[in-house]
Protein backbone atom coordinates (compact mmCIF):
# COMPACT_ATOMS: atom_id res chain seq x y z
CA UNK A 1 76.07 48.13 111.81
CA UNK A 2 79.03 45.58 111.67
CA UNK A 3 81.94 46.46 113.18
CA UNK A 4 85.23 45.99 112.34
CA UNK A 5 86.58 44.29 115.44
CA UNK A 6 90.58 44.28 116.23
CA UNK A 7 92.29 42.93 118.88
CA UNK A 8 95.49 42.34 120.57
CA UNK A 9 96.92 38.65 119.58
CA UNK A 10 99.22 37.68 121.89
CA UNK A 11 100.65 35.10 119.79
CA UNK A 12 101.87 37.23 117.12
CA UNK A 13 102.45 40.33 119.24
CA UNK A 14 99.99 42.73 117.10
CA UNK A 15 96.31 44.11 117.02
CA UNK A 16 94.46 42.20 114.20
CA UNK A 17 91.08 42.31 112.53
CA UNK A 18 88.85 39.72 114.10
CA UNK A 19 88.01 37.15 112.04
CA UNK A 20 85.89 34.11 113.24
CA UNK A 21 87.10 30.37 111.52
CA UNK A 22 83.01 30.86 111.29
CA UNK A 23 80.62 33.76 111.57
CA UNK A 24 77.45 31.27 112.37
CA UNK A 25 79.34 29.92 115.75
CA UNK A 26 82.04 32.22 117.34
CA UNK A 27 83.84 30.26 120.41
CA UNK A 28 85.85 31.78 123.13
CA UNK A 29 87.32 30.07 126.08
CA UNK A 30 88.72 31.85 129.10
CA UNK A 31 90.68 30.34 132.17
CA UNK A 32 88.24 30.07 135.19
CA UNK A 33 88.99 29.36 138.85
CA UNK A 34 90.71 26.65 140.76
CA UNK A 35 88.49 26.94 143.87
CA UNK A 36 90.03 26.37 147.04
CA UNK A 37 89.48 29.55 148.36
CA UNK A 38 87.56 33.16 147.97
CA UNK A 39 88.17 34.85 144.58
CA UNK A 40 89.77 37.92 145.13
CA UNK A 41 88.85 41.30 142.76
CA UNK A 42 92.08 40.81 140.68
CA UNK A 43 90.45 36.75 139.56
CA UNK A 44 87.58 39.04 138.64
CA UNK A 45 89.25 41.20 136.37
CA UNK A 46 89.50 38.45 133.18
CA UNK A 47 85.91 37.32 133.90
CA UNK A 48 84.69 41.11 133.95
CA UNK A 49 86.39 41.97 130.76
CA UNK A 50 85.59 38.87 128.98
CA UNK A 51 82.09 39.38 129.56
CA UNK A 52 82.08 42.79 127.82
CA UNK A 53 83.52 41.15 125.14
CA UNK A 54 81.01 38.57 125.21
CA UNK A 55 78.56 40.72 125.09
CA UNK A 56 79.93 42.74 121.89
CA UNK A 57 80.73 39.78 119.99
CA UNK A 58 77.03 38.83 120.30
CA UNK A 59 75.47 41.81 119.33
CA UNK A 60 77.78 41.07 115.45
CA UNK A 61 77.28 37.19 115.45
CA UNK A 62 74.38 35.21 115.65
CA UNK A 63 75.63 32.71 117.95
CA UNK A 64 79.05 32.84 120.51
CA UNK A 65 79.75 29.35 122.33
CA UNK A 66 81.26 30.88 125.66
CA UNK A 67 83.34 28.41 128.01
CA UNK A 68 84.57 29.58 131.09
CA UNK A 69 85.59 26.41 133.35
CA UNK A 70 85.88 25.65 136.59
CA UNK A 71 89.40 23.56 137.96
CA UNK A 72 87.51 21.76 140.44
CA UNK A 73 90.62 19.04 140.66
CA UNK A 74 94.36 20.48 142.20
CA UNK A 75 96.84 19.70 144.72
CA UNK A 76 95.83 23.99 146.23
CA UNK A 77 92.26 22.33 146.88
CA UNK A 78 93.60 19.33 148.17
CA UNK A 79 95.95 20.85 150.70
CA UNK A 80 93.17 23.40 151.82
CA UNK A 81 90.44 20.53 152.48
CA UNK A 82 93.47 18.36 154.31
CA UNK A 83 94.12 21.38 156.22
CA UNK A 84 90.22 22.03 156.93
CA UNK A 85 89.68 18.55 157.88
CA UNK A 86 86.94 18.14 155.15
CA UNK A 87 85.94 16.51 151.70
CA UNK A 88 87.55 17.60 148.79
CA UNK A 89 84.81 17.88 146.58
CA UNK A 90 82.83 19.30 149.24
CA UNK A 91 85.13 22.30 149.69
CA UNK A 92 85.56 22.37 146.05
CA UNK A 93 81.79 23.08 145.45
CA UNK A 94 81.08 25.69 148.60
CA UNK A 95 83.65 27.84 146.89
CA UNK A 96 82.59 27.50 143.21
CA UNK A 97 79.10 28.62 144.60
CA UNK A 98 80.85 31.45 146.42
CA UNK A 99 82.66 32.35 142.85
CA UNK A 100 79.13 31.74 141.14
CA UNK A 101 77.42 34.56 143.52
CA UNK A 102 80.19 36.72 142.93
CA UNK A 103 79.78 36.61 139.30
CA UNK A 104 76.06 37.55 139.45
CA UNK A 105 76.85 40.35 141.80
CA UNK A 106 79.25 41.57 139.30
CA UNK A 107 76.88 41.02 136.38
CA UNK A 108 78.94 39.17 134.79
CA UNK A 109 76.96 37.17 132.39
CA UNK A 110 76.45 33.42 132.98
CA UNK A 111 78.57 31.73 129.82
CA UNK A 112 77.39 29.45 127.59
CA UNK A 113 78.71 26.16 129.55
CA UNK A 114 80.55 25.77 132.80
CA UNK A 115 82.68 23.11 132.41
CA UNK A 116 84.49 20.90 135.43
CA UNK A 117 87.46 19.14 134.94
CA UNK A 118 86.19 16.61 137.25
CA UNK A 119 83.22 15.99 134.85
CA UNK A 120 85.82 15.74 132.06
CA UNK A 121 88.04 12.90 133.45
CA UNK A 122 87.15 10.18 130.13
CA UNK A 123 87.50 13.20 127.37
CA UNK A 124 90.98 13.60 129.62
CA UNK A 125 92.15 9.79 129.60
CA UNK A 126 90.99 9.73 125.86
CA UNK A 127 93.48 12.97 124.94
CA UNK A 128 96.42 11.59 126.99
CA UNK A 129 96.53 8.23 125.10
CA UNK A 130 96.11 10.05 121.85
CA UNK A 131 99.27 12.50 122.90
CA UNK A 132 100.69 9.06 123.67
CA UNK A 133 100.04 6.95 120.33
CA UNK A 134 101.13 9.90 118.25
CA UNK A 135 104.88 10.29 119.73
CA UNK A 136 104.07 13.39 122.18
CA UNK A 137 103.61 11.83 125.96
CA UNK A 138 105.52 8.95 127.59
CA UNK A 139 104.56 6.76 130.54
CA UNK A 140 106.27 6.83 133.46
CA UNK A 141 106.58 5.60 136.91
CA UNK A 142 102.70 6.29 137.27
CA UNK A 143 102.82 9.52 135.64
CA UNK A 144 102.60 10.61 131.74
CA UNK A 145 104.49 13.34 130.85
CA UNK A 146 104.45 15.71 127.83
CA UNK A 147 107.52 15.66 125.31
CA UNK A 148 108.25 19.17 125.03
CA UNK A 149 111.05 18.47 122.52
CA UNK A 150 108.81 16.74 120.69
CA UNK A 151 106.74 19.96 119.37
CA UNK A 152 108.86 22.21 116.89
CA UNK A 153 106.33 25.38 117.66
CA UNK A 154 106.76 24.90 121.66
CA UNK A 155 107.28 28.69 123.03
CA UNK A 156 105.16 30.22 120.07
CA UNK A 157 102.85 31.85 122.51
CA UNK A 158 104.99 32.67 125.42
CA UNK A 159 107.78 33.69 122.66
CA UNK A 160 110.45 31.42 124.44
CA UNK A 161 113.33 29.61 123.52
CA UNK A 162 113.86 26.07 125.05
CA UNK A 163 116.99 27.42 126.47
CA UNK A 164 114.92 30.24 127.83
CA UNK A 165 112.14 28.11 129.35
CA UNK A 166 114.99 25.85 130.98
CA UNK A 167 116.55 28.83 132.25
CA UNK A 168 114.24 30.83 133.78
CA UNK A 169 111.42 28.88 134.14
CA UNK A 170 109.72 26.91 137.26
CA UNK A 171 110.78 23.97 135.97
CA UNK A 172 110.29 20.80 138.25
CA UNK A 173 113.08 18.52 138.37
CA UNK A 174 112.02 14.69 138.59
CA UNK A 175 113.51 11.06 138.23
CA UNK A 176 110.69 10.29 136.04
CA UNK A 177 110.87 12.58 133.20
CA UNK A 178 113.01 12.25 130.03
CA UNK A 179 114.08 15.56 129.98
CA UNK A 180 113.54 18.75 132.88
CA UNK A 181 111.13 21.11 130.68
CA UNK A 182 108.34 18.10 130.10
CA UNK A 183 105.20 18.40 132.06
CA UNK A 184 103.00 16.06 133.47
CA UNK A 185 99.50 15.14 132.26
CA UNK A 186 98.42 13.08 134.53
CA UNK A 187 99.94 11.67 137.49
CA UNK A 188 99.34 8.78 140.54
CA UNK A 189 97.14 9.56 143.88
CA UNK A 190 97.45 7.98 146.93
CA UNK A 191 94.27 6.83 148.32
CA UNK A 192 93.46 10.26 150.68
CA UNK A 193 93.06 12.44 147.17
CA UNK A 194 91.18 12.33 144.14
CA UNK A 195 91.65 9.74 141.48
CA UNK A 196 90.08 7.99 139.07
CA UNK A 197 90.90 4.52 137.05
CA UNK A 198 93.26 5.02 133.96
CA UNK A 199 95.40 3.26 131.58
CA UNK A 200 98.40 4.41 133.98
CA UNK A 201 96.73 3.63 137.57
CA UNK A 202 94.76 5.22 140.01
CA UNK A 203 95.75 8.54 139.46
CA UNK A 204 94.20 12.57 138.88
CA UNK A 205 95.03 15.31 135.79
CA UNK A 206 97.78 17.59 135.18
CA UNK A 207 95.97 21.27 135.18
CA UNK A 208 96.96 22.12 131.61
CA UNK A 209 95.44 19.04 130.23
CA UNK A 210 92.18 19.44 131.96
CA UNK A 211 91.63 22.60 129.54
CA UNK A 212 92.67 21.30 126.52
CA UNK A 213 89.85 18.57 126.75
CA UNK A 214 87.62 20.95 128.06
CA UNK A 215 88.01 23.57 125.32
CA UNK A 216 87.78 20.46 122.92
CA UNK A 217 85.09 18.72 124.16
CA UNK A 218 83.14 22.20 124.11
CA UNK A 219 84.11 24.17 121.41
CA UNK A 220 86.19 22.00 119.19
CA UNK A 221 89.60 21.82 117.88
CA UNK A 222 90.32 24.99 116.68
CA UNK A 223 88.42 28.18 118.87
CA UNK A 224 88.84 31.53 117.61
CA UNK A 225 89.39 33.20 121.47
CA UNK A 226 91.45 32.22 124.21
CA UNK A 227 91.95 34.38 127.31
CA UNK A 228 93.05 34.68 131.01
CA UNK A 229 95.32 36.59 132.98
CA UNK A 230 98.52 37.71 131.42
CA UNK A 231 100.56 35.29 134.33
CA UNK A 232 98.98 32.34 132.39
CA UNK A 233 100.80 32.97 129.54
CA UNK A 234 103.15 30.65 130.59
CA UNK A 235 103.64 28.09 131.21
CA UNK A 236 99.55 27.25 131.24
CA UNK A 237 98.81 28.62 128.13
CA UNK A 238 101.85 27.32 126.41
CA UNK A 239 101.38 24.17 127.07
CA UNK A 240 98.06 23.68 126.84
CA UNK A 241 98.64 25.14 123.16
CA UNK A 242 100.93 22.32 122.36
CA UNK A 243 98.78 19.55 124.32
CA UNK A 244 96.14 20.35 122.14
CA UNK A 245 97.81 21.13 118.31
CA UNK A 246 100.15 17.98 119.01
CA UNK A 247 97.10 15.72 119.59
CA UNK A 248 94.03 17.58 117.23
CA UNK A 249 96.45 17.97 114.29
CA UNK A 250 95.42 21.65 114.14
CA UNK A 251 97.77 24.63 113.62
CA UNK A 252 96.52 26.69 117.07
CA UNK A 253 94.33 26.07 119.91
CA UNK A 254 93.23 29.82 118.98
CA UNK A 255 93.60 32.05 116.49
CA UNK A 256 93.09 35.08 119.13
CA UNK A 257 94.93 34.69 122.43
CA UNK A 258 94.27 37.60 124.90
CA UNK A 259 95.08 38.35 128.01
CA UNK A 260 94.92 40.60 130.62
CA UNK A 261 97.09 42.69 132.53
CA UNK A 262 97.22 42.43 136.53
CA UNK A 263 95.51 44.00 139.23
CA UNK A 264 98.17 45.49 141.97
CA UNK A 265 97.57 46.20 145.51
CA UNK A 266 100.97 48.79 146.50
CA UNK A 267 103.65 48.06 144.52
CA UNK A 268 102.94 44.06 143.86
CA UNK A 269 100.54 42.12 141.95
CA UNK A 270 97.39 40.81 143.86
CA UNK A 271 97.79 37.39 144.99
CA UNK A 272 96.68 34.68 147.70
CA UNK A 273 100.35 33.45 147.52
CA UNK A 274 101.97 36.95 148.84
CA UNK A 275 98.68 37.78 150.91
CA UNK A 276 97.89 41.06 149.55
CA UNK A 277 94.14 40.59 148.61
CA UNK A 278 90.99 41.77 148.81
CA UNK A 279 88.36 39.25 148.10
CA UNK A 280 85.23 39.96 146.40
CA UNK A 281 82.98 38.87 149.11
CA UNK A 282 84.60 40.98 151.66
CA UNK A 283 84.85 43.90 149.16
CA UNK A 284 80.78 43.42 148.73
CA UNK A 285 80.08 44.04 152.21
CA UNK A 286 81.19 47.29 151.95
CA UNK A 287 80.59 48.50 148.12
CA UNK A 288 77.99 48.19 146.07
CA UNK A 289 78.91 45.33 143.15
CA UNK A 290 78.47 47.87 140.29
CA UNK A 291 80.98 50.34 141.74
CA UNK A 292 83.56 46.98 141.96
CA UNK A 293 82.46 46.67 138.17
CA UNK A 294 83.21 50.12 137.06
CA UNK A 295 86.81 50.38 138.65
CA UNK A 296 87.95 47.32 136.69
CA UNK A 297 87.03 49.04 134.22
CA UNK A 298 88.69 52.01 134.09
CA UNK A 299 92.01 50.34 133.25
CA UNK A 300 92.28 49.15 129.46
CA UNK A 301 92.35 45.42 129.98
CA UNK A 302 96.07 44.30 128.72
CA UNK A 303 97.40 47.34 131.12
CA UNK A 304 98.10 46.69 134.88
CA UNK A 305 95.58 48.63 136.84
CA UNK A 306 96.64 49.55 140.59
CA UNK A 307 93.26 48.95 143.11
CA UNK A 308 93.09 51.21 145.83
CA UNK A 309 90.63 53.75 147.64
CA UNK A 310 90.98 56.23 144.93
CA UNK A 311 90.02 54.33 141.96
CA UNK A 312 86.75 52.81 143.74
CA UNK A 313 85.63 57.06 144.38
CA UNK A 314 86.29 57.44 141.16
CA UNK A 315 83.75 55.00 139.96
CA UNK A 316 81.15 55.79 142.60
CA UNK A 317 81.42 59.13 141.65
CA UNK A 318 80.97 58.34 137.63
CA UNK A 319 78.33 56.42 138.41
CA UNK A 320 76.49 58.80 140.15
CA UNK A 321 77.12 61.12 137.15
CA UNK A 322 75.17 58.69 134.93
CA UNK A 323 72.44 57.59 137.34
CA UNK A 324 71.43 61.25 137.69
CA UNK A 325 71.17 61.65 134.46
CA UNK A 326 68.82 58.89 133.66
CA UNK A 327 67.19 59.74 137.08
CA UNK A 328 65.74 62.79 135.34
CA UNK A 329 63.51 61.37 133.12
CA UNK A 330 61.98 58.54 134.86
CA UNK A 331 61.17 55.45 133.66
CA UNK A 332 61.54 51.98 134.79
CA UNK A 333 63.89 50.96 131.64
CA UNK A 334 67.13 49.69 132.36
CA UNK A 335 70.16 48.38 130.59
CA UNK A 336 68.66 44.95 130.31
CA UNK A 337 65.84 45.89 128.10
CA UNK A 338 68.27 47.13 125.64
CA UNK A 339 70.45 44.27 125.37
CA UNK A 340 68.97 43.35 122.14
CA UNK A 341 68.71 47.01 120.72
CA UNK A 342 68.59 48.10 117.33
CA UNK A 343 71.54 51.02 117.50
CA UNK A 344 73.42 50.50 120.29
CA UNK A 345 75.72 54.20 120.65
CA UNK A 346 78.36 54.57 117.88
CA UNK A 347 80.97 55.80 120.09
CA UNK A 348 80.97 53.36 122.72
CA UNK A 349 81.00 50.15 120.05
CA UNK A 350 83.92 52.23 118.33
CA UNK A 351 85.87 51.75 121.61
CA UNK A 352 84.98 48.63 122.27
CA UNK A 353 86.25 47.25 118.68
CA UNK A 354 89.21 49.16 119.23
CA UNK A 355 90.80 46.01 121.38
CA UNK A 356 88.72 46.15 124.00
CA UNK A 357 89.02 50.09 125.25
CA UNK A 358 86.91 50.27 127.82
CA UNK A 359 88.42 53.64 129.44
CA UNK A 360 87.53 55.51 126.08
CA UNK A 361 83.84 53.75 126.34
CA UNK A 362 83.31 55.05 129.57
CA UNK A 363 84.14 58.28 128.37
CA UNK A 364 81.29 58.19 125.51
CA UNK A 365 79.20 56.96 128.56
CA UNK A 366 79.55 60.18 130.01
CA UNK A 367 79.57 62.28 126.70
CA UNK A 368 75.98 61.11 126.19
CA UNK A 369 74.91 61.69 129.75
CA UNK A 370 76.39 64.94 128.78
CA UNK A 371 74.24 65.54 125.97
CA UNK A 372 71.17 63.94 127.94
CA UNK A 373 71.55 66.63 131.03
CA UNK A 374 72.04 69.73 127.86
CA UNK A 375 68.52 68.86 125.81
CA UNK A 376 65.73 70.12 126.39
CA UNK A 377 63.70 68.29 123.26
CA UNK A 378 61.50 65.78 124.80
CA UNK A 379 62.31 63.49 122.04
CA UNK A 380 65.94 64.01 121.50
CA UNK A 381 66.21 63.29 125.59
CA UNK A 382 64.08 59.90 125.46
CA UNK A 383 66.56 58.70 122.65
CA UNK A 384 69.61 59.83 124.68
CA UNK A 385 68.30 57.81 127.40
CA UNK A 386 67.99 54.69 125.56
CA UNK A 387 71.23 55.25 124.13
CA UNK A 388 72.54 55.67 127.54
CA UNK A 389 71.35 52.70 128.83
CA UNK A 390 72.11 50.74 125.36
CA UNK A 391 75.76 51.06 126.22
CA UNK A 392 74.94 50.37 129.94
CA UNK A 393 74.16 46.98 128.49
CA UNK A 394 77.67 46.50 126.50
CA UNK A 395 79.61 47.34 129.59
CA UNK A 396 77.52 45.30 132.29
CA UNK A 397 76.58 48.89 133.97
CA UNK A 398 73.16 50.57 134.68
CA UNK A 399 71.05 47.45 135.58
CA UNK A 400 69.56 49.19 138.27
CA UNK A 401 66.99 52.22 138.78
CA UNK A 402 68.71 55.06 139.85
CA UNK A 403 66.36 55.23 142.69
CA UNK A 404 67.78 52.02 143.87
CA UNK A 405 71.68 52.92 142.83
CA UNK A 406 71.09 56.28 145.25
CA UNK A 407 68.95 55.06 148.17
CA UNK A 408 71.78 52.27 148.37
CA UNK A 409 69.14 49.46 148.79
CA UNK A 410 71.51 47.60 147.00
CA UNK A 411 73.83 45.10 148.08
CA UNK A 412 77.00 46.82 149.58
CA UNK A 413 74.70 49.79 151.04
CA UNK A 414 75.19 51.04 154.95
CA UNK A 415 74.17 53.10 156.95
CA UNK A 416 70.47 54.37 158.33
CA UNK A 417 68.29 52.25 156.47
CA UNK A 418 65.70 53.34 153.94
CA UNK A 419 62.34 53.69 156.55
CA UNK A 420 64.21 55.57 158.95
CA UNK A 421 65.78 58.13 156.05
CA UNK A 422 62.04 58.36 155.00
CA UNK A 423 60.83 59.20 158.11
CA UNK A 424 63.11 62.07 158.50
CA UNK A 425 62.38 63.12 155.33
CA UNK A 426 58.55 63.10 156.65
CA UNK A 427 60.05 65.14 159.56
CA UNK A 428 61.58 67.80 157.70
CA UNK A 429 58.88 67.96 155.46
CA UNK A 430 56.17 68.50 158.20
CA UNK A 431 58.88 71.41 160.22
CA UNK A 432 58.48 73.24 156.33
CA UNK A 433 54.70 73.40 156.35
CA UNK A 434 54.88 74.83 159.90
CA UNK A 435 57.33 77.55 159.35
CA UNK A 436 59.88 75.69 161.49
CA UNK A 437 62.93 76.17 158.62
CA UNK A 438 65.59 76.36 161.47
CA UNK A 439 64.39 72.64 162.46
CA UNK A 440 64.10 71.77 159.03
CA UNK A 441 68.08 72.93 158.38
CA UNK A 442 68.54 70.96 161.37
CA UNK A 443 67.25 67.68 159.72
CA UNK A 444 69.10 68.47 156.54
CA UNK A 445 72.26 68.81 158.69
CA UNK A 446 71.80 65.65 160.50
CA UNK A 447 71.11 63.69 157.28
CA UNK A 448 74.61 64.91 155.33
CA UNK A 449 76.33 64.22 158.57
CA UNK A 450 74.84 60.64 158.39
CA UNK A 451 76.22 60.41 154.32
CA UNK A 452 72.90 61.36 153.11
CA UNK A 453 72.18 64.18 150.43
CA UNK A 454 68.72 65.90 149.82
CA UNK A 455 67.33 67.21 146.66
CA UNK A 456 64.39 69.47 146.93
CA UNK A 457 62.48 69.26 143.30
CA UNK A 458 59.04 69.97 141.99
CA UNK A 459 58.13 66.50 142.25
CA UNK A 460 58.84 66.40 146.42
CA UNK A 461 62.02 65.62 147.81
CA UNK A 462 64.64 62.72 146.50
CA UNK A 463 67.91 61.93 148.40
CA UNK A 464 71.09 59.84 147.55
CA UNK A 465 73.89 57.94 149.77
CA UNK A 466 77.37 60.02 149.68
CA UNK A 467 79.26 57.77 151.66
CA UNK A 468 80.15 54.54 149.47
């Protein structure tokens, strides 16, 4: 079925119809990390919801190009190595690794290409000197700056004035530049940081630039989906925009730009800069990854969604709603094998093309696991299941058995480990045959006091983890 996909354009304020520059290659770029330091589970909340939407572009098109970089060059990662007393590059690489595993905890879906700007220096140099020869960048003092005046459409995306931006704006004031609101491309390096050779001296990239060349060098001159964090909006996004019109000769960067709202921890956003994080590898210690996966997304992606205790019960206990359900018809089918599905559920697609709704696909998620746990037709229920596990695939949920989401042999799981549960189970099974039901109450007892539930059934006796 094809679906009539809409979604929320920054640039011109509105929900619009999707429609690819071309249906045989859809290309998307979103904002990866600068990685100086752990990711924390509000940097995961773009690359979560970008891979849903990933994933339901591809099951319309036949092929989507998906970037997601990594800013492996910055004066943050420079500072931190300084500080750490060891090699840039070398800190730079432990913690895109880090980011890397946290992604495939997450199940967030490798992209198509995983740029560095640091592999991108040339395609960078080359860009600059075009922005240069055509009137839009000026040499100076080392650096090359962009002429903001110098693009009528500047503050299309951010929907600022100049007098706005100038305003209100970090704007960095500097001997160098022709006028306060231009921003530098590329600037010098004294001989402790990065550099590399250019037309301008030994020097290293501005960030903006380094993903206008990447998106370029990847994708092309025109991509049909930008995205990142709403706080990118400007001025990242802005002026990587013009960086890249100004020098392509193309009327966008994107013809989609979406972003997403922020993650809050109290009454402030989530940031290293304020302190008020909680990183992904800490938060995997003590929760399984899916459960991390489902609270992002419970909050439509453009809204701001506040983390906290609360929201990460409510997705454990979801997603022991949905596991059960599957867990009573056993099979060892999971989302994965469905990924390429015929039908994938009406009702959760419908949310999906409806900009991204992933609160209202979670809720079809549970209708059907409704409808699963009411039917009683053998073949109705098989169907269900597939279904179930179809839209388990759109939303990056469901990749494990349910014997393995409630044992908690996954990663995030405490507590008694699974031999010694079994052998109490064993225990309480043997104080049944002999009568002994006090003893057997006693185990039961010990177990729930230890966050572990029991489930007598025909087929012997099954338990879960309550306490994640």
């Amino acid at each position: 079925m094809t679906l009539d996909i809409k979604l929320h354009n920054t640039a011109s304020g509105r929900k619009e119809t999707f429609v690819p520059h071309n249906p045989d290659r859809v290309t998307m770029y979103v904002c990866g990390p600068t990685v100086y330091n752990f990711v924390h589970i509000g940097n995961a909340r773009p690359f979560v919801a970008f891979d849903v939407l990933a994933r339901l572009l591809r099951t319309q098109y036949p092929q989507v190009v998906y970037a997601r970089n990594i800013t492996d060059v910055d004066d943050k990662i420079n500072r931190q190595a300084l500080a750490n007393g060891e090699p840039i590059q070398a800190l730079a690489d432990r913690y895109a690794e880090t980011f890397e595993e946290d992604m495939r905890a997450l199940w967030v879906l490798p992209p198509t290409v995983t740029p560095r700007a640091t592999h991108h220096i040339p395609q960078i140099i080359e860009l600059i000197e075009t922005l240069i020869a055509k009137g839009h960048a000026y040499a100076a003092e080392g650096h090359v700056l962009f002429a903001v005046n110098s693009d009528p459409n500047y503050g299309h995306l951010s929907h600022r004035s100049l007098e706005d931006i100038l305003a209100g704006a970090r704007v960095e004031i500097a001997p160098y530049k022709r006028d306060p609101k231009d921003f530098v491309l590329w600037k010098p390096s004294t001989p402790e940081l990065p550099g590399w050779d250019s037309p301008w001296g030994r020097g290293r990239p501005g960030w903006h630039i380094e993903c206008s060349a990447m998106s370029y060098a990847h994708l092309g001159a025109e991509i049909d989906i930008h995205g990142g964090g709403s706080d990118l909006i400007f001025p990242h996004h802005e002026n990587e925009s013009a960086q890249s019109r100004c020098a392509l000769g193309t009327p966008h960067l994107a013809r989609y730009w979406l972003h997403n709202g922020m993650l809050t921890l109290g009454q402030e956003k989530m940031s290293k800069s304020v302190g008020n994080i909680e990183t992904i590898v800490d938060l995997r210690k003590r929760y399984p990854a899916e459960q991390l996966r489902y609270a992002l997304l419970l909050g439509h992606y453009r809204s701001p969604l506040a983390w906290s205790p609360e929201l990460l019960a409510q997705a454990k206990a979801s997603l022991d709603r949905l596991y059960q359900a599957l867990r009573e018809i056993p099979s060892s089918e999971t989302a994965s094998a469905l990924q390429h599905a015929d039908t994938f559920p009406v009702s959760v697609t419908a949310a999906l093309a409806d900009d991204l709704n992933t609160p209202e696909a979670l809720s079809a998620m549970h209708a059907l696991a409704s409808a699963l746990n009411r039917s009683t037709d053998d073949t109705e229920r098989a169907n269900l299941r597939r279904h179930l596990l179809a839209g388990g695939w759109l939303l990056g949920l469901l990749e494990q058995h349910p014997e393995t989401w409630f044992t908690g042999t996954a990663e995030g799981s405490g507590g008694l480990d699974t031999d010694a549960i079994e052998a109490r189970i064993e225990a309480r099974n043997e104080a049944r045959r002999q009568k002994d039901f006090a003893g057997a109450d006693a185990i039961r007892d010990e177990l729930a006091a230890q966050g572990i539930e029991l489930e007598d059934t025909r087929q012997g006796t099954r338990w879960r983890r309550t306490d994640s």
